[in-house]
N, C-alpha and C. Protein backbone atom coordinates (compact mmCIF):
# COMPACT_ATOMS: atom_id res chain seq x y z
N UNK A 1 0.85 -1.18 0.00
CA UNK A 1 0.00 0.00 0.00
C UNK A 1 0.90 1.24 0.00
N UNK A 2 0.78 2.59 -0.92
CA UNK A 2 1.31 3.24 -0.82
C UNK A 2 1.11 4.21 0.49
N UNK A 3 1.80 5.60 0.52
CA UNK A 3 1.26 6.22 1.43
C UNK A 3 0.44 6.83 1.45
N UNK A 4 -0.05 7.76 -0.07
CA UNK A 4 -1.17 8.09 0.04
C UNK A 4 -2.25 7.14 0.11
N UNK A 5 -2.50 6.00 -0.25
CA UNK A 5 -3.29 4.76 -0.15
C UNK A 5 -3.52 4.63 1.92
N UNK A 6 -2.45 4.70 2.58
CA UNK A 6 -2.52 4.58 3.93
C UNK A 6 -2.94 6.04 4.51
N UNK A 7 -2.65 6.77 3.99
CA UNK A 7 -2.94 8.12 4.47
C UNK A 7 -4.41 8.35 4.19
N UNK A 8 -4.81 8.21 3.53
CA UNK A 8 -6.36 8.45 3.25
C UNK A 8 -6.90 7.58 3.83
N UNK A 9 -6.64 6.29 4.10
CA UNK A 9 -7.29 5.42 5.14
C UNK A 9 -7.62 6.02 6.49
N UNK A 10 -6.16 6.69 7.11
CA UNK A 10 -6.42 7.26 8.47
C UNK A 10 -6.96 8.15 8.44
N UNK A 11 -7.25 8.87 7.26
CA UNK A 11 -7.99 10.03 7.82
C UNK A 11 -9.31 9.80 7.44
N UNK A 12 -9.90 8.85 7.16
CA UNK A 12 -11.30 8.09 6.90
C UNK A 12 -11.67 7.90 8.13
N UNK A 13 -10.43 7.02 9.09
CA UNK A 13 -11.17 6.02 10.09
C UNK A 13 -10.44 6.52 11.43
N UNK A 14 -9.55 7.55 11.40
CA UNK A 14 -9.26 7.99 12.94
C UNK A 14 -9.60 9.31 12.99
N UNK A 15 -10.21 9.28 13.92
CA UNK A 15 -10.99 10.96 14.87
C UNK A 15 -9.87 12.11 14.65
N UNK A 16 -9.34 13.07 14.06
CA UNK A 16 -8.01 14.03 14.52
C UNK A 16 -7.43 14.22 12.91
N UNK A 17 -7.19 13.04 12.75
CA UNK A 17 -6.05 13.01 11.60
C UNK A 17 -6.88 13.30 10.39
N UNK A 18 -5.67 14.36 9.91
CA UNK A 18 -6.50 15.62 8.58
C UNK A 18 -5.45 15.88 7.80
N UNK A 19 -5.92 15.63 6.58
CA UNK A 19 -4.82 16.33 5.15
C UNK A 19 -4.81 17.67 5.34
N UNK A 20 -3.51 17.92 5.49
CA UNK A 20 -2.94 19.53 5.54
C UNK A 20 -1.57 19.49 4.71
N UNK A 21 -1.04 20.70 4.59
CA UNK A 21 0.44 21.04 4.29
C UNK A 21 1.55 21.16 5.40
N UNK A 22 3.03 20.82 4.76
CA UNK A 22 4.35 21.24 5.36
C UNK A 22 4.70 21.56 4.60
N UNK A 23 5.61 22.63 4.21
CA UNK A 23 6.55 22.82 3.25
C UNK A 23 6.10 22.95 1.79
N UNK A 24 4.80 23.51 1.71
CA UNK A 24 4.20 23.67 0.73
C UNK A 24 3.79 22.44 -0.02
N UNK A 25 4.13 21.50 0.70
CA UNK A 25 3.56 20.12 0.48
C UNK A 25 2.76 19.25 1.11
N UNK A 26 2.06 18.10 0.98
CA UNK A 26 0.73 17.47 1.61
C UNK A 26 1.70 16.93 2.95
N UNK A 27 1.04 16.89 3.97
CA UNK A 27 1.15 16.00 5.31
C UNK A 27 -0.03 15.33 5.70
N UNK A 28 0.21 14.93 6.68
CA UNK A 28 -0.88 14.24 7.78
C UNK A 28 -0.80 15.01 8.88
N UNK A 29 -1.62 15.61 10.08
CA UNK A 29 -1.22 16.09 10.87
C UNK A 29 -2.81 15.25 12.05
N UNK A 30 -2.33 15.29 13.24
CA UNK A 30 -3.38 14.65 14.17
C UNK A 30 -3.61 15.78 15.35
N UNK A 31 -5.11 16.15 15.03
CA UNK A 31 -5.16 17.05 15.71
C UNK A 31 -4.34 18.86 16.06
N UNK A 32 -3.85 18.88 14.71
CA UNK A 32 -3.37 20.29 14.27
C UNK A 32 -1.79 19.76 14.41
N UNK A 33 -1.56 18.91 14.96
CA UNK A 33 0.35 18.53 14.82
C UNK A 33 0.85 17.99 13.75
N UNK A 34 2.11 18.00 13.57
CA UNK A 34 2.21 17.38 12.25
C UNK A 34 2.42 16.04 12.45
N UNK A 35 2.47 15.29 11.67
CA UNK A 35 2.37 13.39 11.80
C UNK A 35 3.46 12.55 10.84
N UNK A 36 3.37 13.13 9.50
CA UNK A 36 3.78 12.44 8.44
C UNK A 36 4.09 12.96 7.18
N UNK A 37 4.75 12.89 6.09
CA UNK A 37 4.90 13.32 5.08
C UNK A 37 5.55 12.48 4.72
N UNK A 38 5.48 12.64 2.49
CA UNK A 38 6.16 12.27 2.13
C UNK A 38 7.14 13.30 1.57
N UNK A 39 8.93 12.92 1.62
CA UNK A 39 9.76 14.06 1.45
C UNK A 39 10.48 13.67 0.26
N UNK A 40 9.55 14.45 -1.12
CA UNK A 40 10.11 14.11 -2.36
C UNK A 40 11.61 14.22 -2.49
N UNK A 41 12.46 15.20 -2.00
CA UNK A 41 14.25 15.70 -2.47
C UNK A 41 14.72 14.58 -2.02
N UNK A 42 13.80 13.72 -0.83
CA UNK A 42 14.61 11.89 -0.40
C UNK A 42 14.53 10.69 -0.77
N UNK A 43 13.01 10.69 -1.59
CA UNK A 43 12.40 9.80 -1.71
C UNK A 43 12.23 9.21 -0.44
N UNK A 44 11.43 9.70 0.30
CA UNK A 44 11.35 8.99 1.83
C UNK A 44 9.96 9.79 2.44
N UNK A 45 10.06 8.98 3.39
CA UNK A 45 8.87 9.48 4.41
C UNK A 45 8.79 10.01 5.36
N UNK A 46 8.54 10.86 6.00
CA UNK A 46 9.13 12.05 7.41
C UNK A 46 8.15 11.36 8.37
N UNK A 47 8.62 10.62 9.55
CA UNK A 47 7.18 10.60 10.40
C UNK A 47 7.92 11.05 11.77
N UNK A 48 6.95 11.50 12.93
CA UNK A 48 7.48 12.07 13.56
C UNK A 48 6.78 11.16 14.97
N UNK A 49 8.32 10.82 15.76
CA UNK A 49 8.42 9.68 16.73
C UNK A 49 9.11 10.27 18.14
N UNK A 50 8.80 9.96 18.96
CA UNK A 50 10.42 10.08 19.90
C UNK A 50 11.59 9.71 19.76
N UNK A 51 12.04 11.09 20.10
CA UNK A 51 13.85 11.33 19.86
C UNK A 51 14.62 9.74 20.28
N UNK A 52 14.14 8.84 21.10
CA UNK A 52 14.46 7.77 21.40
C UNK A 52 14.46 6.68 20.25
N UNK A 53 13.45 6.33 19.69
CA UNK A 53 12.54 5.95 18.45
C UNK A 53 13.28 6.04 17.09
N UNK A 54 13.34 7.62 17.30
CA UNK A 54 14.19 8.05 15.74
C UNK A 54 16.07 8.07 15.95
N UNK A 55 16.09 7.41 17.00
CA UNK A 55 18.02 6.77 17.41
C UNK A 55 17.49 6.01 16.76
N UNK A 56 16.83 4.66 17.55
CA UNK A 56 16.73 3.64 17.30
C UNK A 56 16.79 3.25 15.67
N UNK A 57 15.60 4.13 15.34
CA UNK A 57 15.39 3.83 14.10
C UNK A 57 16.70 4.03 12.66
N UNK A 58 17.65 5.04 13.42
CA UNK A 58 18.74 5.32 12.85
C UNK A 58 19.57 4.31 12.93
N UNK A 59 20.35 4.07 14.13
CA UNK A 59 20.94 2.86 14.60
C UNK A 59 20.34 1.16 13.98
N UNK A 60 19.16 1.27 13.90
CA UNK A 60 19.20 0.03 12.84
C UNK A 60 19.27 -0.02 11.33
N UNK A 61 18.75 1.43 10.91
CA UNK A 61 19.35 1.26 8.82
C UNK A 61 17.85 1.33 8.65
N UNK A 62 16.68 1.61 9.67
CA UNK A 62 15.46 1.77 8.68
C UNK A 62 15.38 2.86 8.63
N UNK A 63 15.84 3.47 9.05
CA UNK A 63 15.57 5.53 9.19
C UNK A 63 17.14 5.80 8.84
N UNK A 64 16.51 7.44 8.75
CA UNK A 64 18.16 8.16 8.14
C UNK A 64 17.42 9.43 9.26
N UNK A 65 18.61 10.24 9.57
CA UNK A 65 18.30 11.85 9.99
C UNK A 65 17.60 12.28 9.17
N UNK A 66 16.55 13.52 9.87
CA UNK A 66 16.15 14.46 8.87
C UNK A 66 16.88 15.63 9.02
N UNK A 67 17.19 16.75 8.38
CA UNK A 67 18.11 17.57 8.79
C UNK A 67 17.86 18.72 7.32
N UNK A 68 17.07 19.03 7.02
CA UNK A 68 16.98 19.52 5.68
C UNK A 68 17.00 20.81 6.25
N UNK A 69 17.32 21.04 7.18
CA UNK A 69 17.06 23.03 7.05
C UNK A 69 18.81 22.84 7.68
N UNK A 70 19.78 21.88 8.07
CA UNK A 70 21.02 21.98 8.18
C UNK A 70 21.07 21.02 9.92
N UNK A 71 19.49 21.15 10.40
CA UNK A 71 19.66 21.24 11.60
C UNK A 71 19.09 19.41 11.99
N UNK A 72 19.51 19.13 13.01
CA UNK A 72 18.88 17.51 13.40
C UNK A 72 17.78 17.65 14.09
N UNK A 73 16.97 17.26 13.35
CA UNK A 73 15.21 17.77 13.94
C UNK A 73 14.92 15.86 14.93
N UNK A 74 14.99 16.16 16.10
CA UNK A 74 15.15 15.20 16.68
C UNK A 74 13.75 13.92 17.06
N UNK A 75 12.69 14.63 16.16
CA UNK A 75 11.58 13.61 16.13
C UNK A 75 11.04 13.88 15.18
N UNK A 76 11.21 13.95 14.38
CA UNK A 76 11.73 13.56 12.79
C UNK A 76 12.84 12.23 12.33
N UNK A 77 12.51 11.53 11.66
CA UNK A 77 13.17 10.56 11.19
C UNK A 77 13.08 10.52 9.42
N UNK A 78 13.52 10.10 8.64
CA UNK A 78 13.06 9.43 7.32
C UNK A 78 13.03 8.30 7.40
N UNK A 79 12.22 7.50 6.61
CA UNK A 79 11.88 6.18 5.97
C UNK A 79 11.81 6.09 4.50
N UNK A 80 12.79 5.67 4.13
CA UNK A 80 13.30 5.67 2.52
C UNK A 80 11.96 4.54 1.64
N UNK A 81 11.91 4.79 0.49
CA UNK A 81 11.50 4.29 -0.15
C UNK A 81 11.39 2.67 -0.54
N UNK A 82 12.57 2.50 -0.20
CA UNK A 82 13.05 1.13 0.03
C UNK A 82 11.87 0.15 1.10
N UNK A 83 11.17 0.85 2.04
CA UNK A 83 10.10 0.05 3.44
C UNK A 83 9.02 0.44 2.93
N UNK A 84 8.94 1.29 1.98
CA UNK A 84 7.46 1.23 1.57
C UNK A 84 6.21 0.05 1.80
N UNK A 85 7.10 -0.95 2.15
CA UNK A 85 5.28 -2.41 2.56
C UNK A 85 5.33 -2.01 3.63
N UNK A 86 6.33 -1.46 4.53
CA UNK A 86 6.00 -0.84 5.89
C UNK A 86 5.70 0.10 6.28
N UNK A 87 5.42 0.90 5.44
CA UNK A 87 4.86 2.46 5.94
C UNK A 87 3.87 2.44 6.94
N UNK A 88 2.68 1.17 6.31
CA UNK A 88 1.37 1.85 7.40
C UNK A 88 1.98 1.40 8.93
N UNK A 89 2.50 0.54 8.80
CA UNK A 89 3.23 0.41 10.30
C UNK A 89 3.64 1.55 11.27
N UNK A 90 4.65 2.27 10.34
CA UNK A 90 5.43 3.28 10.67
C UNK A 90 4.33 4.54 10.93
N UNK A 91 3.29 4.84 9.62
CA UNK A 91 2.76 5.65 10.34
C UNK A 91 1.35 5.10 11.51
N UNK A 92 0.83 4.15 11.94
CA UNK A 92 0.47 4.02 13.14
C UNK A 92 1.52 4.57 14.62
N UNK A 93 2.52 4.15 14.27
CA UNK A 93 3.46 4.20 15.60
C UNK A 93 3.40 6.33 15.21
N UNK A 94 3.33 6.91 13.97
CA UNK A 94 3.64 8.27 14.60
C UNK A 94 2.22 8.73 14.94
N UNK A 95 0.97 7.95 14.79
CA UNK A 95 -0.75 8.28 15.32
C UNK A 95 0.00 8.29 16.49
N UNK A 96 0.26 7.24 17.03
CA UNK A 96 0.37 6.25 18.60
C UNK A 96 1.11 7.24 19.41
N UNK A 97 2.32 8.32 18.90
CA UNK A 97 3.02 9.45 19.51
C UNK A 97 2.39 10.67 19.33
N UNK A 98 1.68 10.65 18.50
CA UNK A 98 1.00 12.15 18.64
C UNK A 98 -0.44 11.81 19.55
N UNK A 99 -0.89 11.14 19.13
CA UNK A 99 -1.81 10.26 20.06
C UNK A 99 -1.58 10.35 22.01
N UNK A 100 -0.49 10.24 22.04
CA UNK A 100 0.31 10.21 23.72
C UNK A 100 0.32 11.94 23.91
N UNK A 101 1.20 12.73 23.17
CA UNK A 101 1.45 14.18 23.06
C UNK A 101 0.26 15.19 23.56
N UNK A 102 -1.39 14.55 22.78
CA UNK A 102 -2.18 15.34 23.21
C UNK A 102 -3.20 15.49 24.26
């Protein structure tokens, strides 16, 4: 399933989560936060986890830093193109943190 394919799912069937913009581009955001994107200059997926989460996720090779304004945005991660059968995974777990947040 792609992401827009998963993304339009959640925002069908969970209470919060709404198509909006980042960066002059489409996101997910839950409840006015941001959640998810896809980040065309990476071919990847931005989802946003705990700073703990997005080590982890670094430290194993499924995530990369995000860092596009120069800076290490520390719950922010990417998910390359490459996990795409795993996206909806990935974005449940960033519902499940913004979900906790509010």
């Amino acid at each position: 399933m792609t992401y827009d394919d998963i993304a339009n799912k959640l925002v069908d069937k969970e209470v919060g989560v709404e198509h909006s913009t980042l960066m002059k581009g489409p996101c997910l955001r839950y409840k006015g936060d941001f959640m998810a994107a896809m980040f065309e200059p990476e071919n990847a997926m931005i989802i946003k986890v705990s700073p703990k989460r997005v080590n982890e996720l670094i430290a194993s090779g499924e995530g990369k830093e995000f860092n596009f304004t120069k800076k290490r945005f520390k719950e922010w991660v990417l998910i390359p193109a490459s996990l795409e059968k795993h996206y909806e995974k990935y974005l449940h777990e960033a519902l499940a943190y913004a979900k906790r947040k509010k």
